[in-house]
Protein backbone atom coordinates (compact mmCIF):
# COMPACT_ATOMS: atom_id res chain seq x y z
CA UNK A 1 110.15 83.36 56.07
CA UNK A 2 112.63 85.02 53.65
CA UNK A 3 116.40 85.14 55.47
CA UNK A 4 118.14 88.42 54.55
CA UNK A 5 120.03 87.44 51.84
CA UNK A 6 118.61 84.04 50.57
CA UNK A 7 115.22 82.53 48.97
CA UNK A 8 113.64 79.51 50.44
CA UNK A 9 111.09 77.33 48.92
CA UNK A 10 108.14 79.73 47.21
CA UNK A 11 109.21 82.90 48.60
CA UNK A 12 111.03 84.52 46.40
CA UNK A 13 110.71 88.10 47.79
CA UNK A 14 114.68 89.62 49.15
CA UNK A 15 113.75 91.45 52.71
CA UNK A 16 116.51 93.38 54.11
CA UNK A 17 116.89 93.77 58.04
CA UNK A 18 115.87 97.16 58.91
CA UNK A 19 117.77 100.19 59.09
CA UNK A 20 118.58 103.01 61.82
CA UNK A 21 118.92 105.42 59.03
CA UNK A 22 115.20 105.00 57.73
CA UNK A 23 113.08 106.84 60.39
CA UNK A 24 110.71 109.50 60.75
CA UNK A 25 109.29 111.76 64.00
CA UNK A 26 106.19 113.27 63.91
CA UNK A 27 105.12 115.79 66.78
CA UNK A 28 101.39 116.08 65.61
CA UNK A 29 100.96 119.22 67.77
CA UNK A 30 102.91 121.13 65.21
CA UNK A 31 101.48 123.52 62.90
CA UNK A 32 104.13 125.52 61.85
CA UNK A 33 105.68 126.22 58.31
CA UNK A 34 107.57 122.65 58.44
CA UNK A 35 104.43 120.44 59.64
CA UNK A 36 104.67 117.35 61.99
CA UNK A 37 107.19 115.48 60.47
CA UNK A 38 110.48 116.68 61.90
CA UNK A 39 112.32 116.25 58.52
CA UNK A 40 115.14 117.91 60.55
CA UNK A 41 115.18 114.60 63.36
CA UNK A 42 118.88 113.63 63.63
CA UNK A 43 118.65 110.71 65.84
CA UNK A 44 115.66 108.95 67.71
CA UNK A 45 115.71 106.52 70.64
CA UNK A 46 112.94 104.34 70.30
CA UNK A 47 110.74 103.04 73.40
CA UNK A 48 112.02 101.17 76.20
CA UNK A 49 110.90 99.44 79.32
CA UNK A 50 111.73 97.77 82.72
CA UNK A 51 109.79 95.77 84.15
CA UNK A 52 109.75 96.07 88.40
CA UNK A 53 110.32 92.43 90.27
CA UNK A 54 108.41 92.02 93.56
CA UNK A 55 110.92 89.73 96.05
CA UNK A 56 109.14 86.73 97.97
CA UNK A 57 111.73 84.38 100.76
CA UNK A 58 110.38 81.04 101.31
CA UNK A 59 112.77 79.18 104.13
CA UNK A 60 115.96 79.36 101.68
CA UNK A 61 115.12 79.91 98.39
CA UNK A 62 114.17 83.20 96.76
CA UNK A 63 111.18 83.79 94.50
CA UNK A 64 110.57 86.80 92.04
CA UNK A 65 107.56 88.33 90.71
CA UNK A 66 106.73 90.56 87.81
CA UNK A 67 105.43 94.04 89.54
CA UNK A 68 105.17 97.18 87.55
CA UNK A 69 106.37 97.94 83.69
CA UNK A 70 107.89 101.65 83.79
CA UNK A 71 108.51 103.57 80.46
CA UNK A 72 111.60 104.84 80.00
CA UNK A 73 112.26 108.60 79.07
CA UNK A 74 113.20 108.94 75.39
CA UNK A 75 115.86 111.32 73.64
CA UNK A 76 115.31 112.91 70.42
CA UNK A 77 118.09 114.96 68.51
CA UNK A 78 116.84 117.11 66.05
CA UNK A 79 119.13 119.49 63.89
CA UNK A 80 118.49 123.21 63.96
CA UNK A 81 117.29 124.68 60.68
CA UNK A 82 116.88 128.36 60.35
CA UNK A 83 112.88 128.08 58.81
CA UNK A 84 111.64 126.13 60.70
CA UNK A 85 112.95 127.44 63.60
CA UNK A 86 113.81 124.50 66.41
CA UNK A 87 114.71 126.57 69.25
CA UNK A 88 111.59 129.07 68.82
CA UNK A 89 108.93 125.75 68.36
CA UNK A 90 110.41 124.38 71.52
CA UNK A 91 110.11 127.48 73.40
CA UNK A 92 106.17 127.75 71.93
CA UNK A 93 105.57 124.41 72.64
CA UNK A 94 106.59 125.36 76.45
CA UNK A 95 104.98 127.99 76.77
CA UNK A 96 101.93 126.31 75.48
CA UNK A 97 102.60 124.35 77.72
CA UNK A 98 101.49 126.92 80.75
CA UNK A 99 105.27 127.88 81.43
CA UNK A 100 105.54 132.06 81.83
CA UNK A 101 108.51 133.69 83.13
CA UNK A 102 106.59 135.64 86.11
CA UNK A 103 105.77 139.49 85.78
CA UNK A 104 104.41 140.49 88.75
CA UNK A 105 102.44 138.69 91.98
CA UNK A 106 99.39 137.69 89.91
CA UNK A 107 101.62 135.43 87.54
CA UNK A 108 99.98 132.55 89.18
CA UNK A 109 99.63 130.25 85.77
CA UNK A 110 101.72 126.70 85.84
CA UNK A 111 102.22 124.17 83.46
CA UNK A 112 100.31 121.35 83.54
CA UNK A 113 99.90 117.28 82.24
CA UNK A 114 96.80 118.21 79.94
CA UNK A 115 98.98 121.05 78.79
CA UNK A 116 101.80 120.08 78.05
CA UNK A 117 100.43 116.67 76.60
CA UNK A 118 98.08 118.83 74.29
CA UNK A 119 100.94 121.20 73.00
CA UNK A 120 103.20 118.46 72.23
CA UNK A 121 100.68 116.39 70.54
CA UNK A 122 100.83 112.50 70.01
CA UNK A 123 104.44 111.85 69.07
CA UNK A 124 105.07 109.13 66.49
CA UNK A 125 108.23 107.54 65.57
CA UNK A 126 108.32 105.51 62.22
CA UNK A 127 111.07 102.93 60.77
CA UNK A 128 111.02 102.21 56.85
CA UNK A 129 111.64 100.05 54.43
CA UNK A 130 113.79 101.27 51.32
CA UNK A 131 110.75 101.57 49.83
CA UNK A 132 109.52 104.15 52.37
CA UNK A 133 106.62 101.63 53.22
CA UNK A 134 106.19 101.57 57.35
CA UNK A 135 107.89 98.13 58.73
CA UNK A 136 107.38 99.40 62.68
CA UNK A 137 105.26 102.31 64.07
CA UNK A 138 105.75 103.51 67.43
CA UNK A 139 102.75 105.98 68.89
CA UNK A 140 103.51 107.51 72.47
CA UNK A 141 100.46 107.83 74.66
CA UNK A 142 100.87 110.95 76.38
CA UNK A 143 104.06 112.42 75.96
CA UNK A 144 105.68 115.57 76.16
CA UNK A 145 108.47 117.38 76.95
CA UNK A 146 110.46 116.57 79.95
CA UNK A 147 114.08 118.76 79.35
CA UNK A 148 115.68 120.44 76.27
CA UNK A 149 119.41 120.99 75.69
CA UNK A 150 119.30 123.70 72.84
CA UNK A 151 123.18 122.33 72.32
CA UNK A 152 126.58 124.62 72.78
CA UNK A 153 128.54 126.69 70.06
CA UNK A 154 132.52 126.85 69.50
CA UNK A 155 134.45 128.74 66.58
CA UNK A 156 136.93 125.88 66.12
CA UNK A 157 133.27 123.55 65.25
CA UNK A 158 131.89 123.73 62.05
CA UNK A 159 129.05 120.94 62.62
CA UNK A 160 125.13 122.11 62.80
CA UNK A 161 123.78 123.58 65.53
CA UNK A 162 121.73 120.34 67.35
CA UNK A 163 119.03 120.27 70.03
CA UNK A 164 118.29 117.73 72.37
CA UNK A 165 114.71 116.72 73.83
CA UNK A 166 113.72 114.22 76.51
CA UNK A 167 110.30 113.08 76.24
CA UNK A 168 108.36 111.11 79.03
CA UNK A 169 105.19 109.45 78.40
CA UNK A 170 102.31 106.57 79.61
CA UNK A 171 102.86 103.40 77.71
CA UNK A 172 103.41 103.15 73.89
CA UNK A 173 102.08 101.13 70.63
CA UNK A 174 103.89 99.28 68.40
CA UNK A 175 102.32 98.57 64.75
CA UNK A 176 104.25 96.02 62.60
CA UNK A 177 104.38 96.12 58.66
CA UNK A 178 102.37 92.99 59.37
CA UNK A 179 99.38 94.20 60.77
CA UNK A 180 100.03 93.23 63.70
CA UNK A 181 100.34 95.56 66.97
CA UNK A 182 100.64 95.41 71.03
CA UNK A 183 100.32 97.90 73.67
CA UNK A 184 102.23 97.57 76.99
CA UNK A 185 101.60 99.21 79.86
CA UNK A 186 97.89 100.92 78.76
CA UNK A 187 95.93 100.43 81.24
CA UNK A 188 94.13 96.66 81.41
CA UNK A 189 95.59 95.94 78.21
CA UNK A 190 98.68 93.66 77.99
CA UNK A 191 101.48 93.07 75.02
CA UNK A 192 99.62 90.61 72.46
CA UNK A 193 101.87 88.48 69.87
């Protein structure tokens, strides 16, 4: 295995570490003028977990357990652009996803999982190499839209206009440039090296 920098042995192919700047999201539910890929994606938290300990006391010692694995919300900052539209594709993919400001006592639509899940579509985040080959795939079972911050304005700022999403989801997948991939958290399947 090739160290950053150096060549051992027969391998005589340079790999670099990854990089935060190489990245892609994709919200596949999008149709609009720009597509999936959110060219516009400023930063991207990737998946995280914890997983829950269950407590056992035996006379005087203390014994824990693995319990539950619990996905943590992720945040995605995308920049603003004027075509596509951010702010207006968030607000369609709410309403989408059964949200409707009530107009009179039959206004009896919510939102709902299915909905909301379906409007979203499967969200995929994607790390490169300098090449623009994919070294790690992340797929999010599930996810959608959980709060928006469509970001503040002030005359003394000349920076771009940001917005901020929170996504929640099930469990994700992780696919390696190696062919290799695990899923944690999906059900009866557990993370496989």
């Amino acid at each position: 295995m090739a160290f950053w920098s150096q060549n051992f042995k027969n391998d005589t192919t340079l790999k670099d570490p990854k990089r935060k700047f190489r990245f892609t999201v994709e919200f596949q539910g999008i149709d609009g003028p720009g597509g999936a890929v959110l060219w516009y994606a400023k930063t991207a938290q990737k998946p995280q977990f914890e997983i829950e300990s269950t407590e056992h006391q035996y006379l005087n010692h203390t014994f824990y357990y693995p319990s539950n694995l619990k996905w943590s919300p992720l945040d995605i900052e995308v920049i603003d652009p004027v075509d596509p539209d951010v702010a207006a594709t968030v607000s369609d993919i709410i309403e989408a996803s059964g949200y409707a400001p009530p107009t009179d006592v039959n206004s009896l639509a919510t939102m709902s999982k299915a909905k909301s899940v379906g409007a979203l579509g499967t969200v995929i985040i994607t790390q490169f190499d300098s090449n623009g080959n994919p070294l790690e795939t992340w797929t999010l079972w599930n996810a959608w839209i959980t709060s928006v911050n469509y970001g503040d304005l002030a005359y003394g700022d000349s920076e771009l206009s940001t917005v901020q999403i929170s996504l929640a989801y099930d469990w994700a997948r992780i696919t390696t440039d190696n062919n290799s991939s695990a899923v944690i958290g999906g059900g009866s399947e557990f993370f496989k090296v």
